[in-house]
Protein backbone atom coordinates (compact mmCIF):
# COMPACT_ATOMS: atom_id res chain seq x y z
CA UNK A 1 -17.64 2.29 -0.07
CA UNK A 2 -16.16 5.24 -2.05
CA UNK A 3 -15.43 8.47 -0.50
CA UNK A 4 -18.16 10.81 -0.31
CA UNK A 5 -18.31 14.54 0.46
CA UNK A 6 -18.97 14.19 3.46
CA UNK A 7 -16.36 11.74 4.28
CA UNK A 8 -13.52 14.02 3.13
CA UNK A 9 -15.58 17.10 5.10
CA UNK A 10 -15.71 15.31 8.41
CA UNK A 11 -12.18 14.97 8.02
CA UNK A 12 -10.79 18.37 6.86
CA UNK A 13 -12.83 19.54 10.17
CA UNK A 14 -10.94 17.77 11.95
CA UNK A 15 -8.01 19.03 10.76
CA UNK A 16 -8.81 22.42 10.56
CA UNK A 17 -8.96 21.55 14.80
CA UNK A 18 -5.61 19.84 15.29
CA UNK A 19 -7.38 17.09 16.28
CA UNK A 20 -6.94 14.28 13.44
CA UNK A 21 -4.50 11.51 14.41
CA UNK A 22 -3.14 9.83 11.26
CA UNK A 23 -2.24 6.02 11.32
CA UNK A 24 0.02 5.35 8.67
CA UNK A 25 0.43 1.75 7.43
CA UNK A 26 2.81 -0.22 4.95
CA UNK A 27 1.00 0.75 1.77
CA UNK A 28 2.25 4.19 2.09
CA UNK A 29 6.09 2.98 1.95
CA UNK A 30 6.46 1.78 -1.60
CA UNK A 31 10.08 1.60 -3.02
CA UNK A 32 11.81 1.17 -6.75
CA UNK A 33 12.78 -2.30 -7.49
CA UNK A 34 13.70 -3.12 -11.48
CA UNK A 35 11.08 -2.51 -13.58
CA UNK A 36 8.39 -2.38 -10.99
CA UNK A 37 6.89 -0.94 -7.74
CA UNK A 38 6.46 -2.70 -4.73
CA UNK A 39 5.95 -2.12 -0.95
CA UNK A 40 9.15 -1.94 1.27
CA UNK A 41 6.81 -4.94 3.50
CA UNK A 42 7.60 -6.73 0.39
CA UNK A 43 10.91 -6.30 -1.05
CA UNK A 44 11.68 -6.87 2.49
CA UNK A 45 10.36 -10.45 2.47
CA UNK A 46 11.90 -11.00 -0.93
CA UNK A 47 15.57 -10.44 0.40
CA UNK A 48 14.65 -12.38 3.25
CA UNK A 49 13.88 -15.34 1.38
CA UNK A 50 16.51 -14.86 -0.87
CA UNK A 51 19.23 -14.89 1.89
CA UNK A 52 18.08 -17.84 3.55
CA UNK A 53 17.58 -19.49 0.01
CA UNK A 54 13.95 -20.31 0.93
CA UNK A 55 10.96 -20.26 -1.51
CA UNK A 56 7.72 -18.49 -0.38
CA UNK A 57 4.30 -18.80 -2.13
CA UNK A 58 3.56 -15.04 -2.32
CA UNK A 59 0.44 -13.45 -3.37
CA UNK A 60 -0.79 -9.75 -3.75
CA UNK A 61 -0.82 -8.98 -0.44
CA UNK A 62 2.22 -10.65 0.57
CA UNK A 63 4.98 -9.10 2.55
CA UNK A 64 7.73 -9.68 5.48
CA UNK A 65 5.80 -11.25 7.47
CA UNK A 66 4.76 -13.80 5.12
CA UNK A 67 8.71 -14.70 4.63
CA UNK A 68 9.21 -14.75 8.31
CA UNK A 69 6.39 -17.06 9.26
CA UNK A 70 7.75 -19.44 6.10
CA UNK A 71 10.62 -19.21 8.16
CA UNK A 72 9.69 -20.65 11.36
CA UNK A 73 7.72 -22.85 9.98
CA UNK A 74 10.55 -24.72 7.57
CA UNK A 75 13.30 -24.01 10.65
CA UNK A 76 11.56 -23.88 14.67
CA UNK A 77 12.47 -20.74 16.74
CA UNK A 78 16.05 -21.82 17.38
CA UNK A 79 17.48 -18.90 16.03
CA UNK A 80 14.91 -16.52 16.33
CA UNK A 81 16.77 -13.61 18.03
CA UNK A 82 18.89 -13.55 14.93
CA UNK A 83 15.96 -12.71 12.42
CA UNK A 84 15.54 -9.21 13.85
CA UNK A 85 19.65 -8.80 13.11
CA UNK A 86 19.33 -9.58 9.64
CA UNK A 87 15.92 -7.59 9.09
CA UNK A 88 17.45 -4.63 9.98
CA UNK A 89 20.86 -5.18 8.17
CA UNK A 90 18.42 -5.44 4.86
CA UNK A 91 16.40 -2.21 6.04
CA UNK A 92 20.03 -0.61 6.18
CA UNK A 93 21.17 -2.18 2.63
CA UNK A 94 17.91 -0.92 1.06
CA UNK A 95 18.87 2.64 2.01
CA UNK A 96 14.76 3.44 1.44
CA UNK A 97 13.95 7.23 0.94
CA UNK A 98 10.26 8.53 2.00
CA UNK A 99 7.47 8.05 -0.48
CA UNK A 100 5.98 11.11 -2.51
CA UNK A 101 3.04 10.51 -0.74
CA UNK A 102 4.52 10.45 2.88
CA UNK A 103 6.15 13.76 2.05
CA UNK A 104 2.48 14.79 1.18
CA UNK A 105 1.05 13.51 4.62
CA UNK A 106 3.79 14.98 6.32
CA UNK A 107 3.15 18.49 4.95
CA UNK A 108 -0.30 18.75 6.17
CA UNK A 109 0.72 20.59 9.25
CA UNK A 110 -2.66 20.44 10.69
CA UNK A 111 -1.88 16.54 11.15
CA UNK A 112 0.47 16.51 15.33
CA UNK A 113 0.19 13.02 15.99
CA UNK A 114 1.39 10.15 13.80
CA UNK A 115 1.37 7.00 14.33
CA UNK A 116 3.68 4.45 12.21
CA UNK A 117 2.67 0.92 12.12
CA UNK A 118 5.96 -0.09 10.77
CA UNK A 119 9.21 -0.26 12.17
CA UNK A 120 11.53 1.82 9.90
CA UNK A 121 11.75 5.48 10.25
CA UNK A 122 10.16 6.65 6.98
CA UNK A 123 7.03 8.68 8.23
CA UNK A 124 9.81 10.79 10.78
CA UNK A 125 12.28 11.14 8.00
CA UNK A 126 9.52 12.58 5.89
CA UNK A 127 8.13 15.24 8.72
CA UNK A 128 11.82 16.21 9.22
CA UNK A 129 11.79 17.21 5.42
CA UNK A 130 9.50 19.97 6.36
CA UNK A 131 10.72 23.18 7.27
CA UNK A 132 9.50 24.40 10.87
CA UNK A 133 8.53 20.83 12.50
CA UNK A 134 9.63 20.20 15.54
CA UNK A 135 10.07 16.79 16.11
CA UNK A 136 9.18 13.68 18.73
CA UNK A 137 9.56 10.31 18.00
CA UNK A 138 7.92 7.60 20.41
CA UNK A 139 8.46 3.65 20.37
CA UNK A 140 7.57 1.10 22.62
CA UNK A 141 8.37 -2.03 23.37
CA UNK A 142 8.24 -4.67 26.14
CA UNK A 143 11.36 -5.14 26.80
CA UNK A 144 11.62 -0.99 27.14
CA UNK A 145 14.16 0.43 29.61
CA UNK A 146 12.39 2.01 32.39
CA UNK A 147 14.89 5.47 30.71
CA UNK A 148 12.82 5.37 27.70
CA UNK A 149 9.50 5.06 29.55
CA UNK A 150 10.24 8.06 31.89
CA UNK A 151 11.36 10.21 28.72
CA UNK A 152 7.90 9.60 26.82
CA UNK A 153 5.83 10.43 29.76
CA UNK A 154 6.85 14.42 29.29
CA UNK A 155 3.90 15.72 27.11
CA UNK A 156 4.69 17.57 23.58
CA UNK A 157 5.05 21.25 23.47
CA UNK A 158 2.76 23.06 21.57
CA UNK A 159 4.18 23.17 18.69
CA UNK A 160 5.88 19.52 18.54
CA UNK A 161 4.62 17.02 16.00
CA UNK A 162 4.89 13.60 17.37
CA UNK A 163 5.50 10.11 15.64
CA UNK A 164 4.83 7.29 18.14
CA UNK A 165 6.45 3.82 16.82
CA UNK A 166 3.49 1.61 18.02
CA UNK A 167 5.62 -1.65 17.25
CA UNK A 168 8.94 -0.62 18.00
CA UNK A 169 12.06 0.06 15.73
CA UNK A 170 14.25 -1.75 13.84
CA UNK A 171 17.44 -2.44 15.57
CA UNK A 172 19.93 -5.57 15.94
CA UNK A 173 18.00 -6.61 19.15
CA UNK A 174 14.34 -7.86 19.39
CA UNK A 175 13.21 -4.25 20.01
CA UNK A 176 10.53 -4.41 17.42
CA UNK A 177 7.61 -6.09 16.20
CA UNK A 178 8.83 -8.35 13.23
CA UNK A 179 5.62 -10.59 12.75
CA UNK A 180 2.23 -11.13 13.58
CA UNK A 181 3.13 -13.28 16.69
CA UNK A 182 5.21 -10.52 17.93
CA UNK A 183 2.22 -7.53 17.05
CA UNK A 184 0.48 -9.59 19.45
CA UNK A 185 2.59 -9.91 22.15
CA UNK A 186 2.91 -6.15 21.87
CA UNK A 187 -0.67 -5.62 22.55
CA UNK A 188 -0.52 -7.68 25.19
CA UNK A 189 2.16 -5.66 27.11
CA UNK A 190 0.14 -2.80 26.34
CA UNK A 191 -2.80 -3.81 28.19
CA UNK A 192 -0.78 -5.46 30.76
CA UNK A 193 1.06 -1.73 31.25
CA UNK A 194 4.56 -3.74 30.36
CA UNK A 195 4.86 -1.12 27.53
CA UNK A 196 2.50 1.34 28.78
CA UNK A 197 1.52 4.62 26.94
CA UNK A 198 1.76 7.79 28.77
CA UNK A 199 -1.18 9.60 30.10
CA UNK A 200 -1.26 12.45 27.94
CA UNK A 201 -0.56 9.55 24.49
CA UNK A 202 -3.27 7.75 25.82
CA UNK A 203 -6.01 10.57 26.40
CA UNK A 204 -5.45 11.98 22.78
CA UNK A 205 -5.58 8.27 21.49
CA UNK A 206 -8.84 7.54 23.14
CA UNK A 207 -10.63 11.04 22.33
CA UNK A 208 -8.97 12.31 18.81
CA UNK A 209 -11.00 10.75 15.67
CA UNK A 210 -8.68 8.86 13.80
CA UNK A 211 -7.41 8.13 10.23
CA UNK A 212 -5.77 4.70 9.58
CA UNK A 213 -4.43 5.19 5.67
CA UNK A 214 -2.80 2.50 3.71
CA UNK A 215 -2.46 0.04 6.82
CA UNK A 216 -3.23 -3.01 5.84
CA UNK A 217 -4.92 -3.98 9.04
CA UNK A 218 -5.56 -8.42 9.73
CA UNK A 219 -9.36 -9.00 10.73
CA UNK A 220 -8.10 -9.79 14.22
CA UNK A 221 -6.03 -6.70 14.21
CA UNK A 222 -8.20 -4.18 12.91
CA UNK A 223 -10.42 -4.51 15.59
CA UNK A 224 -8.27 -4.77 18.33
CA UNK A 225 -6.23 -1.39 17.55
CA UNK A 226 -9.82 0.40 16.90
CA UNK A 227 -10.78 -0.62 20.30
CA UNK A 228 -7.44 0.36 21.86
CA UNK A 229 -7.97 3.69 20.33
CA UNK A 230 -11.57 4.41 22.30
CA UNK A 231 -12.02 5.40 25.45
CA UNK A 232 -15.48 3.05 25.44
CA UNK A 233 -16.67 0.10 23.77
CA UNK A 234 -17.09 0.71 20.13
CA UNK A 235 -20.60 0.01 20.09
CA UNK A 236 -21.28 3.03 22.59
CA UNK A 237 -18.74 5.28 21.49
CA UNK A 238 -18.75 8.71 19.59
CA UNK A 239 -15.48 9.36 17.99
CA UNK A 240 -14.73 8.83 14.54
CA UNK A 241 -12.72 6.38 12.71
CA UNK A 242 -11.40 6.39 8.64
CA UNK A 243 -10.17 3.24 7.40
CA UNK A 244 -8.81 4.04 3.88
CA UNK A 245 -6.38 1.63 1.74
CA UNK A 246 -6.30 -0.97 -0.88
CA UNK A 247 -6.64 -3.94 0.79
CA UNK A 248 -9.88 -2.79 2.51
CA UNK A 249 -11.46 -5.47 0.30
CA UNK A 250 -9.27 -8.42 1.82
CA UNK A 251 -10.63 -8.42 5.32
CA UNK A 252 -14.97 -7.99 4.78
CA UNK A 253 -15.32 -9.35 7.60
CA UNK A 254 -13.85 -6.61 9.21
CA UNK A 255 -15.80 -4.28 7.43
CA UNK A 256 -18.88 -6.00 8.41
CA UNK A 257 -17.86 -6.00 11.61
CA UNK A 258 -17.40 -1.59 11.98
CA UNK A 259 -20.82 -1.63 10.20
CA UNK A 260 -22.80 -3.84 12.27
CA UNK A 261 -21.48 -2.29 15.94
CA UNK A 262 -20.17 0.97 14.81
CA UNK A 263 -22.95 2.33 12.78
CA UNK A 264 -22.24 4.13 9.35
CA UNK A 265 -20.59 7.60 10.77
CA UNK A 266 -18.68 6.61 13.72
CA UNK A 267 -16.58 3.71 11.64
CA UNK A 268 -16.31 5.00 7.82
CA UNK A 269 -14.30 2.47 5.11
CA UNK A 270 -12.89 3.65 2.07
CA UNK A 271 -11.50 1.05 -0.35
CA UNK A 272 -9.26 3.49 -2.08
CA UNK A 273 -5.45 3.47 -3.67
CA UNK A 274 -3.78 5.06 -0.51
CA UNK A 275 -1.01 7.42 -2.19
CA UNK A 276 -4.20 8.51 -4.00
CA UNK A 277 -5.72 9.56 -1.13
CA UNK A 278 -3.28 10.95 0.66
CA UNK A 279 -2.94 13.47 -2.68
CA UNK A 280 -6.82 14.05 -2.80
CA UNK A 281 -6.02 15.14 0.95
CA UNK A 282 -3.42 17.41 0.62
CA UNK A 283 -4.97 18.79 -2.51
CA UNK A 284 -8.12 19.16 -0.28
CA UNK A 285 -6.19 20.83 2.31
CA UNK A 286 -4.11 23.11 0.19
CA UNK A 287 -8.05 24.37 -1.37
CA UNK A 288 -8.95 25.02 2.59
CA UNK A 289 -5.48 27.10 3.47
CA UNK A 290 -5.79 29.36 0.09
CA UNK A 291 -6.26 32.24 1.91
CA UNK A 292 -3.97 31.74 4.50
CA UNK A 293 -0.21 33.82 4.50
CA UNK A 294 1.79 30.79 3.71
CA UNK A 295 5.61 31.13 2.42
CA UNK A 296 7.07 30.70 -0.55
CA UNK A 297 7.30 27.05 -1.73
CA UNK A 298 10.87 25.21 -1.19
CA UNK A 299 12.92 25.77 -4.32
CA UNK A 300 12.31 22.66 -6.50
CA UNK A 301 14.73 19.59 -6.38
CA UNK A 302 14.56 15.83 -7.12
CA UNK A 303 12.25 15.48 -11.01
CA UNK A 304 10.47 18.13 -11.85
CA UNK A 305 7.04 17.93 -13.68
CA UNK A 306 6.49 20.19 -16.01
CA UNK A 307 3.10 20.91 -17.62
CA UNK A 308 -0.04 22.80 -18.75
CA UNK A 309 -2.76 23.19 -16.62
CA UNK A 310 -5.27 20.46 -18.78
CA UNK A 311 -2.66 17.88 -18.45
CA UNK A 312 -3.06 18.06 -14.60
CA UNK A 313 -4.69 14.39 -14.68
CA UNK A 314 -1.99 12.91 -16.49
CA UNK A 315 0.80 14.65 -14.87
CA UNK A 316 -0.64 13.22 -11.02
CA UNK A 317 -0.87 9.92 -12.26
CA UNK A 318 3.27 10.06 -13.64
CA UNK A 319 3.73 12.01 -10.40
CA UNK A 320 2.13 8.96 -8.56
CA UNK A 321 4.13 6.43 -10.71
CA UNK A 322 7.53 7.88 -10.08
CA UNK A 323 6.83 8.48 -6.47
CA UNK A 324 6.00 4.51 -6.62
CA UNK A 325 9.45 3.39 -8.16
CA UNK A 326 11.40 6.07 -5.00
CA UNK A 327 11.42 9.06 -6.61
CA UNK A 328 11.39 12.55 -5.20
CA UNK A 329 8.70 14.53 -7.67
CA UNK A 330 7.95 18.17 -7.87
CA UNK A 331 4.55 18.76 -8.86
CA UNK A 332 3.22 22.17 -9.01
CA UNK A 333 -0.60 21.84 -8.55
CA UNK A 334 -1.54 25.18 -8.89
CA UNK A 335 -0.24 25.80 -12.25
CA UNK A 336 1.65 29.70 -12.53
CA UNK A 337 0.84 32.03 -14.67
CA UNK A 338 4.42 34.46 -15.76
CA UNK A 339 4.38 36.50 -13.19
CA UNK A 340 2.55 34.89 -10.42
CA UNK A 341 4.12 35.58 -6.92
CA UNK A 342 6.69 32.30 -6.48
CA UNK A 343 7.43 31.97 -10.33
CA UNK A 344 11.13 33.11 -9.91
CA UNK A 345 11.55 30.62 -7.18
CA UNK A 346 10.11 27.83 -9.35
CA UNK A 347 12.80 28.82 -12.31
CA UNK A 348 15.59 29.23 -9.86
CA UNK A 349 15.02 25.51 -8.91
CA UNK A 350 14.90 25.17 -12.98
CA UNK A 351 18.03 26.41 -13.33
CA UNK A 352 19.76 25.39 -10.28
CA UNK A 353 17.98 22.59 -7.97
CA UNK A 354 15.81 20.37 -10.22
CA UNK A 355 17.91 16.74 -10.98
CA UNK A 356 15.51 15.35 -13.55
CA UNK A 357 13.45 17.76 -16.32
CA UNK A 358 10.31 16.00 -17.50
CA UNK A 359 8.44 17.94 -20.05
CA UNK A 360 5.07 16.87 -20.91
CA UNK A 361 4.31 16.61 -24.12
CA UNK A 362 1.09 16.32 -25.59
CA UNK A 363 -2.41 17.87 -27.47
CA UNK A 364 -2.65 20.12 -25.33
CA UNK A 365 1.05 22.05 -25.41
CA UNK A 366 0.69 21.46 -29.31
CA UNK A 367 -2.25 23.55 -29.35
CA UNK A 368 -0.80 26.65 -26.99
CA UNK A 369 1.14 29.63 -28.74
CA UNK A 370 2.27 30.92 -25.22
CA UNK A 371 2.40 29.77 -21.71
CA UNK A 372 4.54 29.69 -18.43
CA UNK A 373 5.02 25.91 -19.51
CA UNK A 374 7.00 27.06 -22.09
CA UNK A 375 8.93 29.62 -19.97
CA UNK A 376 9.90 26.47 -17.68
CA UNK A 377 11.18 24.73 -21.00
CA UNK A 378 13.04 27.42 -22.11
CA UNK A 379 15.17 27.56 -18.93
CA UNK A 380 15.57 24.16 -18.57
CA UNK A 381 17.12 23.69 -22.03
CA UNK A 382 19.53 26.71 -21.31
CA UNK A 383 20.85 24.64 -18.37
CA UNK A 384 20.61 21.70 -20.41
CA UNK A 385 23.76 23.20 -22.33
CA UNK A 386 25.81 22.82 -19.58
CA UNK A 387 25.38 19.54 -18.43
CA UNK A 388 27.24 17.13 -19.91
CA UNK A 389 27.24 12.91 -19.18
CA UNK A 390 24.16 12.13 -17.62
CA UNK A 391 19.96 13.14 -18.57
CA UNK A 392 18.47 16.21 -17.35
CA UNK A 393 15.44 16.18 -19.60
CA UNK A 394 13.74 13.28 -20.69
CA UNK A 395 10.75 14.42 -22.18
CA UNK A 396 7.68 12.53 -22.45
CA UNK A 397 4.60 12.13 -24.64
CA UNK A 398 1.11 11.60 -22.55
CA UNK A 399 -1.20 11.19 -25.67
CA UNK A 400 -2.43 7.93 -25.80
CA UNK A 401 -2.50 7.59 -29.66
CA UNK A 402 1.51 8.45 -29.91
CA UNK A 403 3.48 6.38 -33.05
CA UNK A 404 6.44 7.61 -31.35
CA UNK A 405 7.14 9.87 -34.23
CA UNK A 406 8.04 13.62 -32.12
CA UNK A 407 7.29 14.97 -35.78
CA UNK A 408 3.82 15.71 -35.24
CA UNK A 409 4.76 18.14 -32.67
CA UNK A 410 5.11 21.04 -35.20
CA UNK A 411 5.53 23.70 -32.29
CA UNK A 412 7.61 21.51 -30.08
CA UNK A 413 10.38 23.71 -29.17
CA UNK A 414 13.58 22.88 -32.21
CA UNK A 415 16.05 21.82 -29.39
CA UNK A 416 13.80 19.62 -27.38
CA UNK A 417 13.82 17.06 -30.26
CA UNK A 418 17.20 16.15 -29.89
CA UNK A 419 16.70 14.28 -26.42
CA UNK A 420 15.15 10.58 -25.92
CA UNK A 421 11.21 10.77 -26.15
CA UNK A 422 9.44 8.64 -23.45
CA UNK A 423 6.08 7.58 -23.45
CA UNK A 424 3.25 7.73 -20.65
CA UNK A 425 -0.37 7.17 -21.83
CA UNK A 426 -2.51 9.53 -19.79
CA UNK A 427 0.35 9.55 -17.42
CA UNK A 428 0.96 5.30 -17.29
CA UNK A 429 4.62 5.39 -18.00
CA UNK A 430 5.59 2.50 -20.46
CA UNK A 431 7.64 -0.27 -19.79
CA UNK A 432 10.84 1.66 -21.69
CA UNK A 433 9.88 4.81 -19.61
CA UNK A 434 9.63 3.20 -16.42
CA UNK A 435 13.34 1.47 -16.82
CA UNK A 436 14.85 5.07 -17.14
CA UNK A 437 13.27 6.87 -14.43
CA UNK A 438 14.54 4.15 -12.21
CA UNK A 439 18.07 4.24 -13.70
CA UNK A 440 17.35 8.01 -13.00
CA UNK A 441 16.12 7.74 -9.36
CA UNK A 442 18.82 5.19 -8.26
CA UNK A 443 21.74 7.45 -9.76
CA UNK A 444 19.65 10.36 -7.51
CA UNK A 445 19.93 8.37 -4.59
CA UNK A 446 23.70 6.89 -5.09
CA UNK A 447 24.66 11.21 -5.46
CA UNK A 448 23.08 11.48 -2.02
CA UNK A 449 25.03 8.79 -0.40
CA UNK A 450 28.37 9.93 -1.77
């Protein structure tokens, strides 16, 4: 079902209490990889295969687990204990940085209770990026010293967001849930109390309505962690579940399932891209807190989007696409007008903190004798001048019906012309485009590491 207005208003109530507990699932954690996109489930299972030179039949929805279970099936359980080593050496190798659209989750500060279905760190590493959070992570699992069960039982303070690991984290040791076999066995020492939650975890598990976003969730699954998260049967309870992602389609069953014993309200599925969710959300969000005495926004670093206010479609859906291939985008939303309250902020990042320049280029700047868009150009091209052996602007055309001739762009600012011109149609970066953002982004990251 699509999301409907009063889907998204149930949940921005609950925000707007402190009450919504986000479950955030695989789809969210997409990584750069060539010329394409994938999630970090799946380039995971790649290298697997790869290092144990093993072919996999992979589909869509394919990922780790897919390459594990391949596996154990061409090799027993002899050297099981091993897998987890090498897992986690190839999380380490991969050197993964937080999505664009787990920075966007992570900014809601209304959201206080996270829970990662995966076992890397991504969802804490992106809270940490926000200035003011104090943090808690959580992680269970059943082999869990009775150390780390004593120090989860304290309860949050206040003003602590908390990320409970509800399969573990990667280490060397067996610590985490790798596959499907072990997911089970983790639910088992749940309700066994081998791994048991705290009092205070489980209370706000069972009575919080809850959002599971981009988690990919197995028939069997899916209806096993909705239980776990109500305090009654599902067919007699009254708290609220959202079940948004991509692969909401794959399991129908499932969704028949929520329909038939859950009723329409209680149990709501969206079938939805879940990075574009998660930016309907914050956008939605942002629209609630207008009013609100907010500070200034963080000086602008990573690629900065630049572009007029009826390009905002097409400069999402590149902001989306670069997030996909790893990329750390700027995207200011609210578009400034010269003078606005924050504009000297956004030029000091211009000048100082941006990485990547992207101006968009299209119908609509063609059209416009004056506009902060241009003021953001202007600056950039003056720091341009000092910048010599690698990109800082690669501008890019959004028109659909682009030759690739930048000649038709009378106005186009004289100095612009003599950079690279890349091409996104309505914001779809090309093949050509998409190659040198992710030369872009992977000389980014290798910066950081140095």
């Amino acid at each position: 079902m699509p999301a409907t207005e009063d889907f998204w208003g149930n949940i921005l109530g609950h925000l707007r209490e402190r009450v919504l507990v986000a479950v955030v699932g695989p789809e969210l954690l997409t990584v750069a990889d060539g010329g394409r996109v994938v999630t970090l489930s799946r380039l995971l299972g790649e290298q697997f295969a790869r290092h144990h030179k093993m072919p996999v039949d992979w589909s869509d929805r394919s990922g780790l687990n897919d390459a594990v279970s391949a596996y154990f099936r061409k090799e027993g359980w002899e050297k099981e204990i091993e897998q987890y080593r090498i897992v986690n050496d190839l999380l380490i190798a991969t050197k993964p940085a937080p999505s664009e659209a787990l920075l966007r989750l992570a900014s809601i500060n209304d959201l206080r209770l996270f829970v990662s279905t995966t076992f890397d760190s991504l969802m804490t590493e992106a809270l940490a990026k926000v200035p003011g959070r104090k943090l808690r992570e959580l992680w269970f699992s059943p082999n869990q010293s009775t150390d780390g069960h004593l120090r989860n039982a304290f309860p949050p303070e206040s003003d602590e967001t908390v990320v409970l690991k509800l399969f573990g984290r990667a280490s060397s040791l067996p610590q985490y849930a790798l596959h499907e076999e072990d997911q089970l066995e983790w639910l088992y020492a749940f309700l066994t109390d081998t791994a048991h939650l705290p009092g205070w975890l489980r209370s706000q598990l069972w009575d919080s309505p809850t959002l599971f976003v981009g988690c990919r969730i197995p028939d069997w699954l899916g209806r096993f962690l909705v239980r776990m998260a109500s305090r009654n049967r599902l067919s007699m309870a009254s708290k609220q579940f959202f079940i948004v992602g991509d692969s909401v389609s794959w399991e129908p069953e499932l969704a028949g399932f929520f329909s038939t014993y859950c009723g329409g309200t209680r149990v709501q599925v969206v079938e939805m891209n879940a990075a574009s969710f998660v930016a309907e959300l914050h956008q939605r969000w942002r629209a609630q807190h207008k009013d609100d005495t907010v500070p200034p926004p963080a000086t602008p670093r990573g690629i900065f989007l630049s572009y007029a206010h009826e390009d905002s479609v097409a400069a999402r859906r590149l902001s989306e696409a670069i997030t996909r291939m790893g990329g750390d985008v700027w995207l200011d939303e609210q578009r400034l007008q010269a003078g606005d309250p924050w504009d000297e902020e956004i030029l000091r990042g211009i000048r100082r903190g941006v990485r990547l320049f992207v101006p968009l280029i299209s119908k609509h700047t063609e059209r416009r004798e004056e506009g902060y868009v241009f003021k953001e150009w202007g600056e950039a091209l003056k720091r341009a001048d000092g910048i010599v052996g690698r990109r800082f602007i690669v501008p890019v055309v959004i028109d659909a019906d682009y030759d690739g001739n930048p000649e038709r762009y009378q106005k186009l600012q004289t100095d612009l012309r003599r950079f690279q011109f890349g091409h996104a149609p309505d914001g779809e970066p090309t093949e050509a485009l998409t190659k040198t953002l992710i030369e872009e982004i992977r000389a980014m990251h290798a910066q950081e590491v140095a």
